[in-house]
Protein backbone atom coordinates (compact mmCIF):
# COMPACT_ATOMS: atom_id res chain seq x y z
CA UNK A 1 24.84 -46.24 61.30
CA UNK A 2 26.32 -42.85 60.38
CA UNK A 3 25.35 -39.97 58.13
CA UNK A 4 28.19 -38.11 56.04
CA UNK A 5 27.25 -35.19 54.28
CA UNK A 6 30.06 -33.84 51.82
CA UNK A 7 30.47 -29.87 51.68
CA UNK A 8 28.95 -29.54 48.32
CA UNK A 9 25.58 -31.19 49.19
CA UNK A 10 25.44 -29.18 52.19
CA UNK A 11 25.47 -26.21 50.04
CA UNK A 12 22.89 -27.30 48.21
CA UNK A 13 20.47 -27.93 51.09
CA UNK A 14 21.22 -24.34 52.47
CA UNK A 15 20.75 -22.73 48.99
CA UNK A 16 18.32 -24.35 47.68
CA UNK A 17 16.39 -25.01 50.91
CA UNK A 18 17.01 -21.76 52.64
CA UNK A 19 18.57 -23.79 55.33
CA UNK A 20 20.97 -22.76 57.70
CA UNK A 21 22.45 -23.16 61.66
CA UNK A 22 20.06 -24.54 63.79
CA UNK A 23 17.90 -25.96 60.84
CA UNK A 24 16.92 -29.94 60.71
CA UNK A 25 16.94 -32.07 58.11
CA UNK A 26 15.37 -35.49 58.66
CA UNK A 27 15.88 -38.61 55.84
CA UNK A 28 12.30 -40.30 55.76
CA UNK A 29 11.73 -43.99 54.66
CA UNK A 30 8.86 -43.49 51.73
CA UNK A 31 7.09 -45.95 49.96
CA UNK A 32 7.37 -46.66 46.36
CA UNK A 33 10.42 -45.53 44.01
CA UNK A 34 13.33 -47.44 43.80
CA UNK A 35 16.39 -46.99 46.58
CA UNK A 36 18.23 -49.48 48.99
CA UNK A 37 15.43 -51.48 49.78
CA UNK A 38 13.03 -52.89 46.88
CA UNK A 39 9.61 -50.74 47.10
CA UNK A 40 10.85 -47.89 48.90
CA UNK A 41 13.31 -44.62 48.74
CA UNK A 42 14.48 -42.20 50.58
CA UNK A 43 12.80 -38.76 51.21
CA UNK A 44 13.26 -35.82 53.39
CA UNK A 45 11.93 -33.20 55.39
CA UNK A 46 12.59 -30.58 57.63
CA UNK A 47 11.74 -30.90 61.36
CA UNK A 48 13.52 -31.57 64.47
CA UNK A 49 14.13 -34.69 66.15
CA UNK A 50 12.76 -36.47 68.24
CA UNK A 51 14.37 -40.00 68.66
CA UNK A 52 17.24 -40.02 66.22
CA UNK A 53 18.92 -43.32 65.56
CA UNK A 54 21.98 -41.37 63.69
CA UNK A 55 22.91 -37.58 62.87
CA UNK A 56 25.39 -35.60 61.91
CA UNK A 57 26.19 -31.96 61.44
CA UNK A 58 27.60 -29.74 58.44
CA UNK A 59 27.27 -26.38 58.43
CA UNK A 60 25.03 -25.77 61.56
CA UNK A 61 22.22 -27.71 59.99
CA UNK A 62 21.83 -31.49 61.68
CA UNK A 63 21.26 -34.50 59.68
CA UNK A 64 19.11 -37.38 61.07
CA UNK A 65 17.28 -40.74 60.65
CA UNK A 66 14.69 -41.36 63.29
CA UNK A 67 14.75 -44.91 65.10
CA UNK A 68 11.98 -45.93 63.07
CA UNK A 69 13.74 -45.34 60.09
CA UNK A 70 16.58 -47.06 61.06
CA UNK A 71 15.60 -50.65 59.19
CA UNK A 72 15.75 -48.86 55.56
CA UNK A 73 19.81 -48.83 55.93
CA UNK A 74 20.49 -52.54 57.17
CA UNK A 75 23.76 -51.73 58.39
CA UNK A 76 24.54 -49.51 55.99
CA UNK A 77 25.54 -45.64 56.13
CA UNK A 78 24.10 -42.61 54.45
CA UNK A 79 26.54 -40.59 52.08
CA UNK A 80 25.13 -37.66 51.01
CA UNK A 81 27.02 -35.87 47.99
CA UNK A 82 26.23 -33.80 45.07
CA UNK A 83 25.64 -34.69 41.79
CA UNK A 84 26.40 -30.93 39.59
CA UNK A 85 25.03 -31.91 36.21
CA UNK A 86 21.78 -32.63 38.15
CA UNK A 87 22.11 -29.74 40.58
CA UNK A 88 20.86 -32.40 43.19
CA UNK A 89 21.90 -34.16 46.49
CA UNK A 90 23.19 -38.23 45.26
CA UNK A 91 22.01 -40.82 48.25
CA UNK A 92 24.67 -43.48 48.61
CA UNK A 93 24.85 -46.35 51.11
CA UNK A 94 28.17 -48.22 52.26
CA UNK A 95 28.31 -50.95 54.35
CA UNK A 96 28.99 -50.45 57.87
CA UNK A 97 33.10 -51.03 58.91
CA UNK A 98 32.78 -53.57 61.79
């Protein structure tokens, strides 16, 4: 599994978060709402890691998906873009490249 994190969201997470090098951002499985698996989506928060099954970094902030979070992707990866006419990060999944 890997996280990508295009430019433009990662502006977003240090404006609009106040986030910035050396900050953590973890993607949290949460139940209820609709996302890649039925019955559950995607949230977030911001603490540091502790067993991270994938991260990535963009702009001195790290990315990450704890192991136990891991089973919400099923071989997929994270995309993390920006969607302007929202003004909000878009979650997309693609399947892992063998």
């Amino acid at each position: 599994m890997e996280i990508r994190v295009s430019e433009d969201a990662q502006k977003w997470f240090h404006d609009e978060m106040g986030l910035g090098t050396g900050d953590f951002v973890r993607f949290t499985v949460r139940y209820g709402g609709s996302g890649l698996q039925p019955g559950f989506s995607l949230g977030l928060s911001v603490e540091k890691p502790e067993n991270p099954a994938a991260q990535a970094e963009s702009g001195g902030i790290t990315y990450f998906v704890e192991n136990d979070d891991e089973w919400y992707f099923d071989g997929h990866d994270l995309v993390v873009g920006y969607d302007a006419a929202l003004d909000e990060p878009r979650y997309t999944y693609e399947k892992e490249k063998a």
